[in-house]
N, C-alpha and C. Protein backbone atom coordinates (compact mmCIF):
# COMPACT_ATOMS: atom_id res chain seq x y z
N UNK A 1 -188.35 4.21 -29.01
CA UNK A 1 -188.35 3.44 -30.23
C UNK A 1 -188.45 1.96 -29.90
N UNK A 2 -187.94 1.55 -28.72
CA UNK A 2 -187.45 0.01 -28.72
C UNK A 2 -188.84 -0.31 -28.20
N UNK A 3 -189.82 0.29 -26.94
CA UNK A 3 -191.25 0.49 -26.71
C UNK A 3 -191.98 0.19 -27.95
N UNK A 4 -192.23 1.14 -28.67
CA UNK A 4 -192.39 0.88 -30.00
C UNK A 4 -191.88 -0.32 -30.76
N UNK A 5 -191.24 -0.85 -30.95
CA UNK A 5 -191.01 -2.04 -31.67
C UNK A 5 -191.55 -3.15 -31.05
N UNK A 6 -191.30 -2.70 -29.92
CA UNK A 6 -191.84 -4.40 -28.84
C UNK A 6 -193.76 -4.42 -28.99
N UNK A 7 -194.63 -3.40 -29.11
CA UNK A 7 -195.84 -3.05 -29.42
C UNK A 7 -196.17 -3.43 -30.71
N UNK A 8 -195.63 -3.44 -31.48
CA UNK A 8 -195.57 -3.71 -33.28
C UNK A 8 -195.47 -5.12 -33.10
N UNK A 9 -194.54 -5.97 -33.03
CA UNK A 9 -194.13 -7.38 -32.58
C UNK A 9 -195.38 -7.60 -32.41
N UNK A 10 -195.76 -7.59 -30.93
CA UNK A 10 -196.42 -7.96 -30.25
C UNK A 10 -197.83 -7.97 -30.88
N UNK A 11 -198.18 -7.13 -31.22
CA UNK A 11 -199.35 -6.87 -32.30
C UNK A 11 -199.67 -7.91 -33.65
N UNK A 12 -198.60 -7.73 -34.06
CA UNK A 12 -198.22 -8.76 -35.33
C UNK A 12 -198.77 -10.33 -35.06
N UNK A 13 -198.27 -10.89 -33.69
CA UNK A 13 -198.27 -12.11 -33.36
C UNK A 13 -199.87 -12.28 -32.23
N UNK A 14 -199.86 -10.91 -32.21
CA UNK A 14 -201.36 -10.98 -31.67
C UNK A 14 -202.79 -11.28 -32.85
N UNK A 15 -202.45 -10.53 -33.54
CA UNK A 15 -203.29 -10.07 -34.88
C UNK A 15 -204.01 -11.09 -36.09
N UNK A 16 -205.08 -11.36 -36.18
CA UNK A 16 -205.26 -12.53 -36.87
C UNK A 16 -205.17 -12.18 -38.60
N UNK A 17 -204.43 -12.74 -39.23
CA UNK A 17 -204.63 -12.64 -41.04
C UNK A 17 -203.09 -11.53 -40.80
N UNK A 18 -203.22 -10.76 -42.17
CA UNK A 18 -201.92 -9.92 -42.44
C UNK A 18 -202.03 -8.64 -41.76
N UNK A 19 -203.14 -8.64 -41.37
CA UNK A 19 -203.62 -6.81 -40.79
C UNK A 19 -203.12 -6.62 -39.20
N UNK A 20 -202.58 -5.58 -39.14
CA UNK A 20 -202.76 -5.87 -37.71
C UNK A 20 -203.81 -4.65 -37.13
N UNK A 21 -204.37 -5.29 -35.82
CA UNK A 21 -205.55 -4.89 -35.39
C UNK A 21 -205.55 -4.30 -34.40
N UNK A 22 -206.67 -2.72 -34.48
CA UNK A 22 -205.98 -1.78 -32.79
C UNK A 22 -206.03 -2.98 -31.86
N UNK A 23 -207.11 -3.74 -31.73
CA UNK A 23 -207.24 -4.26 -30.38
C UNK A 23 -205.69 -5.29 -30.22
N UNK A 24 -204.93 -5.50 -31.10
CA UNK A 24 -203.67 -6.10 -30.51
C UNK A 24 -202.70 -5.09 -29.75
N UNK A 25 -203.24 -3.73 -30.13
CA UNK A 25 -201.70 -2.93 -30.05
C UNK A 25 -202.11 -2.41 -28.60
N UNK A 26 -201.14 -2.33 -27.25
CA UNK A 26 -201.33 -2.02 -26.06
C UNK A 26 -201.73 -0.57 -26.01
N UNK A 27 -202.91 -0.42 -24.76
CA UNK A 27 -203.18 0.54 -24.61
C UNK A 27 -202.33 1.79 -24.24
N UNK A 28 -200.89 1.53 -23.83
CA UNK A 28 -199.70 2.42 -23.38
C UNK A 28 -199.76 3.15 -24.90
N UNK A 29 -199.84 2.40 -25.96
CA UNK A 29 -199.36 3.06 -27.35
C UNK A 29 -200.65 3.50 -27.65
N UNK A 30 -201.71 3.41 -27.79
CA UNK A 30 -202.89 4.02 -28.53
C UNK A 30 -202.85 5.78 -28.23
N UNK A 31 -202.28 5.69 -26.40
CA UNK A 31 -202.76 6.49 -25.85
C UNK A 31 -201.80 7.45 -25.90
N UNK A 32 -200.75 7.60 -26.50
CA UNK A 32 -199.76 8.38 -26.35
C UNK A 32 -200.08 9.67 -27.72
N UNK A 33 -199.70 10.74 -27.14
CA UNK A 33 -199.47 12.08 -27.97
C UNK A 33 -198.23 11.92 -29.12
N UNK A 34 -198.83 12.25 -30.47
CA UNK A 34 -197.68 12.22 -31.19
C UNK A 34 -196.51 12.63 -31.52
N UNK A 35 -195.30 12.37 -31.71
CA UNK A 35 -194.35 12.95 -31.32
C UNK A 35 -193.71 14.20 -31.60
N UNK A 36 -193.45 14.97 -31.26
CA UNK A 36 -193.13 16.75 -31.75
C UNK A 36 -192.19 16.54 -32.76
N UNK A 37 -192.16 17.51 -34.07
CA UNK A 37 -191.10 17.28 -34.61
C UNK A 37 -190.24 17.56 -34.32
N UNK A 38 -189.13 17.16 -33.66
CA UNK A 38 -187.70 18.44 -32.64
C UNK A 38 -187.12 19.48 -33.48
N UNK A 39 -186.84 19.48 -35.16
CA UNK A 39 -186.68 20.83 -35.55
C UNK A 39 -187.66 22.10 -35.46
N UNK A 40 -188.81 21.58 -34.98
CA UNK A 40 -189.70 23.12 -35.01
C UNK A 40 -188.97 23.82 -33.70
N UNK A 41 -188.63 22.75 -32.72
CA UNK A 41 -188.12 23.65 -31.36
C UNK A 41 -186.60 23.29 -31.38
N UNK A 42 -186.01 23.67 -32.56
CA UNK A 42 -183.99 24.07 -32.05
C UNK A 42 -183.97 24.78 -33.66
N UNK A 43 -182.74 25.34 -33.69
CA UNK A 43 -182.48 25.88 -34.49
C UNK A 43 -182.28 25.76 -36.00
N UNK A 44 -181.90 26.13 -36.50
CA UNK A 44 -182.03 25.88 -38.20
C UNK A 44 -180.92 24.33 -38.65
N UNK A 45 -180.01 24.96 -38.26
CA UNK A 45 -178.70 23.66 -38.56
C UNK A 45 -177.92 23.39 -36.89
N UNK A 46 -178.92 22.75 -36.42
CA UNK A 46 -178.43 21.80 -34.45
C UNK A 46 -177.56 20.93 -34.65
N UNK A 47 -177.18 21.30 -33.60
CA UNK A 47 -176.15 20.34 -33.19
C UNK A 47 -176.52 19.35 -32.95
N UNK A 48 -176.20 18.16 -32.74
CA UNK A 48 -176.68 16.13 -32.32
C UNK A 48 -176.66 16.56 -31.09
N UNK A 49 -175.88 17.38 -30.54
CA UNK A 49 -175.97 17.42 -28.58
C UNK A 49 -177.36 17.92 -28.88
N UNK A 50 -177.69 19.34 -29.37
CA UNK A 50 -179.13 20.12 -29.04
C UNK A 50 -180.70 18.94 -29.52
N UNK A 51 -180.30 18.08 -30.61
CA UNK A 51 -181.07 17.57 -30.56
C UNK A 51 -181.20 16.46 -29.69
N UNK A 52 -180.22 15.86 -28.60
CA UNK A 52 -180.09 14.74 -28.37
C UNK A 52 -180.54 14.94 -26.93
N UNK A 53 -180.66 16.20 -26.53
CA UNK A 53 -180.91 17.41 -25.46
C UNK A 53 -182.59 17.24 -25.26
N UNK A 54 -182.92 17.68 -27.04
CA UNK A 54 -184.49 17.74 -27.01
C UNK A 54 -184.92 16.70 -26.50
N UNK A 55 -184.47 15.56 -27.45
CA UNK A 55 -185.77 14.54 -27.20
C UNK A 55 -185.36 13.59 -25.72
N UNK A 56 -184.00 13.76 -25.11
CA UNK A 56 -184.33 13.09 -23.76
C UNK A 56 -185.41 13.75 -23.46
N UNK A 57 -185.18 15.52 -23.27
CA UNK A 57 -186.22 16.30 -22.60
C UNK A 57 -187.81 15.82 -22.54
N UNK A 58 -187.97 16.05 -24.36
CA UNK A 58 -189.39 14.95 -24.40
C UNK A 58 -189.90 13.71 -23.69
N UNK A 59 -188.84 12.70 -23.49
CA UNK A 59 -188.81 11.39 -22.98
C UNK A 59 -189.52 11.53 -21.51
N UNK A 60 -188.29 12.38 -21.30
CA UNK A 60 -188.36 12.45 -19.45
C UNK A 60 -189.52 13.14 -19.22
N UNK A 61 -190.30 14.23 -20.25
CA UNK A 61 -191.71 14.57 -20.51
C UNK A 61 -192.98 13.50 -20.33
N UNK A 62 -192.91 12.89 -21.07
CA UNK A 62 -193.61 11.62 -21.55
C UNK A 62 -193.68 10.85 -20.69
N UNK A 63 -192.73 10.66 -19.41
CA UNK A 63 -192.86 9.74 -18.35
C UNK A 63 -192.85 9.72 -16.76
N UNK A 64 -192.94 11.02 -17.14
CA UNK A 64 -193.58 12.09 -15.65
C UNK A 64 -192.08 11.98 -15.31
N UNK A 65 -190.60 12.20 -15.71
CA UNK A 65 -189.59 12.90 -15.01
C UNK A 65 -188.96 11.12 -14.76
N UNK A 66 -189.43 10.31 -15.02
CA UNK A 66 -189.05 8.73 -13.96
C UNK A 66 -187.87 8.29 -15.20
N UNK A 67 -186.75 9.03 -14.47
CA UNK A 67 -186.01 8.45 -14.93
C UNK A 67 -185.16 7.08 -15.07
N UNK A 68 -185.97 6.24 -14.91
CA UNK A 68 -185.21 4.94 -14.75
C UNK A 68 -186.17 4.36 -16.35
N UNK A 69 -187.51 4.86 -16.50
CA UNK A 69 -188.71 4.97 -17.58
C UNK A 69 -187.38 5.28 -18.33
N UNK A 70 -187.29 6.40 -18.53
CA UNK A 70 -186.69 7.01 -19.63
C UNK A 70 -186.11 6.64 -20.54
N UNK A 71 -184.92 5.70 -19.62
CA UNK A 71 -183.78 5.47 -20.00
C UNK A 71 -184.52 3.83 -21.14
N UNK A 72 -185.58 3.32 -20.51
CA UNK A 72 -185.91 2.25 -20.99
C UNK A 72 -186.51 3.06 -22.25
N UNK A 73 -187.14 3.61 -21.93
CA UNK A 73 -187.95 4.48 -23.54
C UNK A 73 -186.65 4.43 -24.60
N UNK A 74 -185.61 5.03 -23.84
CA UNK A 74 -184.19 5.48 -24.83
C UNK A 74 -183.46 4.44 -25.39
N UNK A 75 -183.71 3.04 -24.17
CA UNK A 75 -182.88 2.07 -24.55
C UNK A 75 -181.21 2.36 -24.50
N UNK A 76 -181.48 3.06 -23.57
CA UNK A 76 -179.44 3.05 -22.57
C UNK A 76 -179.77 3.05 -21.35
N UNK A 77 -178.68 2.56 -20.31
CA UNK A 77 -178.70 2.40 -19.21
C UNK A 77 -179.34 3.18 -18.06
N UNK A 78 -179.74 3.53 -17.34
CA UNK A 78 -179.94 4.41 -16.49
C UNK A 78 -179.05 5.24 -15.96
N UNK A 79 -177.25 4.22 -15.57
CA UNK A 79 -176.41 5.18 -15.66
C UNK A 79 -176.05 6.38 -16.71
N UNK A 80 -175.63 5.99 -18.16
CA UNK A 80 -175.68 6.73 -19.23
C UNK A 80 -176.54 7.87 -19.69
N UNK A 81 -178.06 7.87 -18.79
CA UNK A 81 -179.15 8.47 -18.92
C UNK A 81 -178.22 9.72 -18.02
N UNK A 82 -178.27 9.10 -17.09
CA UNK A 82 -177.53 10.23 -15.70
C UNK A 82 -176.30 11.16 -16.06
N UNK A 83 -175.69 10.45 -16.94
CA UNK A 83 -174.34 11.20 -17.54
C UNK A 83 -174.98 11.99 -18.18
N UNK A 84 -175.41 12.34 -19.23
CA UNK A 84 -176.01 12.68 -20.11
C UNK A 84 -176.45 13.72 -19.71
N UNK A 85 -177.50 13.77 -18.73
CA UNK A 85 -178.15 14.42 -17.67
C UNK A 85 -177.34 15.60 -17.33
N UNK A 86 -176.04 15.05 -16.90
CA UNK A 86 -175.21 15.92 -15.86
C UNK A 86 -174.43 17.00 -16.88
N UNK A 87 -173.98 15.88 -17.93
CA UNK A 87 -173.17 16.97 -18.99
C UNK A 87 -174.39 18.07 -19.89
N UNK A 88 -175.77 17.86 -19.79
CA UNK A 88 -176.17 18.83 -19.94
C UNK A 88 -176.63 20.17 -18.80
N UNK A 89 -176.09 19.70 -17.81
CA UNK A 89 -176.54 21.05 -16.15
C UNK A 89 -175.24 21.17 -16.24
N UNK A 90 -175.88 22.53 -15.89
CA UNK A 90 -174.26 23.52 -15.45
C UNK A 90 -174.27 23.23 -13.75
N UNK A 91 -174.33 21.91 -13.25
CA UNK A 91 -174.39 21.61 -11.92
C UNK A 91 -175.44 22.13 -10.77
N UNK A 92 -176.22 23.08 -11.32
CA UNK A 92 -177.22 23.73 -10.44
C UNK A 92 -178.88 22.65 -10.55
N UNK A 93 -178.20 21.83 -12.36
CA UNK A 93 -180.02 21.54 -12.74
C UNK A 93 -180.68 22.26 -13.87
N UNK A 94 -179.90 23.42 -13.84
CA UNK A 94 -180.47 23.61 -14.87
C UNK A 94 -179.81 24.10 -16.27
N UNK A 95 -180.44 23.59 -17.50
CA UNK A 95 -179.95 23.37 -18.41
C UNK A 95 -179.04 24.63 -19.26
N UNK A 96 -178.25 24.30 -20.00
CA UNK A 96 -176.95 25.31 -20.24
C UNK A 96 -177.67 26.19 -21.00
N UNK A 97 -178.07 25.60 -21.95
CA UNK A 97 -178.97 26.04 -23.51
C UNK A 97 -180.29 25.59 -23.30
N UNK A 98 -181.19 26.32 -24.00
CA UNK A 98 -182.82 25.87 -24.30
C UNK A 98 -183.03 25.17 -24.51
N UNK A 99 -183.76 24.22 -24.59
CA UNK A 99 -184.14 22.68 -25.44
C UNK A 99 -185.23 23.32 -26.11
């Protein structure tokens, strides 16, 4: 999201008149796949963990696994990313529940 905002900005102040114009908006954003809706993949009424599960998953998707990326995509620390991380592995890596 915060990626996103800084691209919008940036665009805005790039952009000549009220419109803003592809050629302001960075090629990182043109080029990206749109985002999944996360209820098609968790259950009917999720939990904030299962969804909060999904879309790191997506993130860390989206940025070939680089988690230090991620955490900037997420806009929390890299440590916090790692917690997060850990309280979802049952210590082996791999994840408790499905995403």
């Amino acid at each position: 999201v915060r990626e996103l905002e800084n691209a919008v900005e940036r665009a805005v102040i790039l952009s000549p008149g009220a419109r803003i114009v592809r050629a302001a908006l960075p090629e990182r954003v043109l080029d990206r796949k749109a985002v999944p809706f996360v209820a098609e993949r968790t259950p009917a009424n999720p939990s904030l963990e299962t969804i909060e599960r999904a879309y790191i998953k997506w993130v860390l998707d989206s940025v070939g696994g680089n988690k230090t990326r991620a955490a900037e995509v997420l806009g929390i620390d890299p440590s916090t990313l790692h917690r997060k991380l850990a309280r979802f592995s049952d210590g082996t890596g791999a994840s408790q529940t499905p995403v």
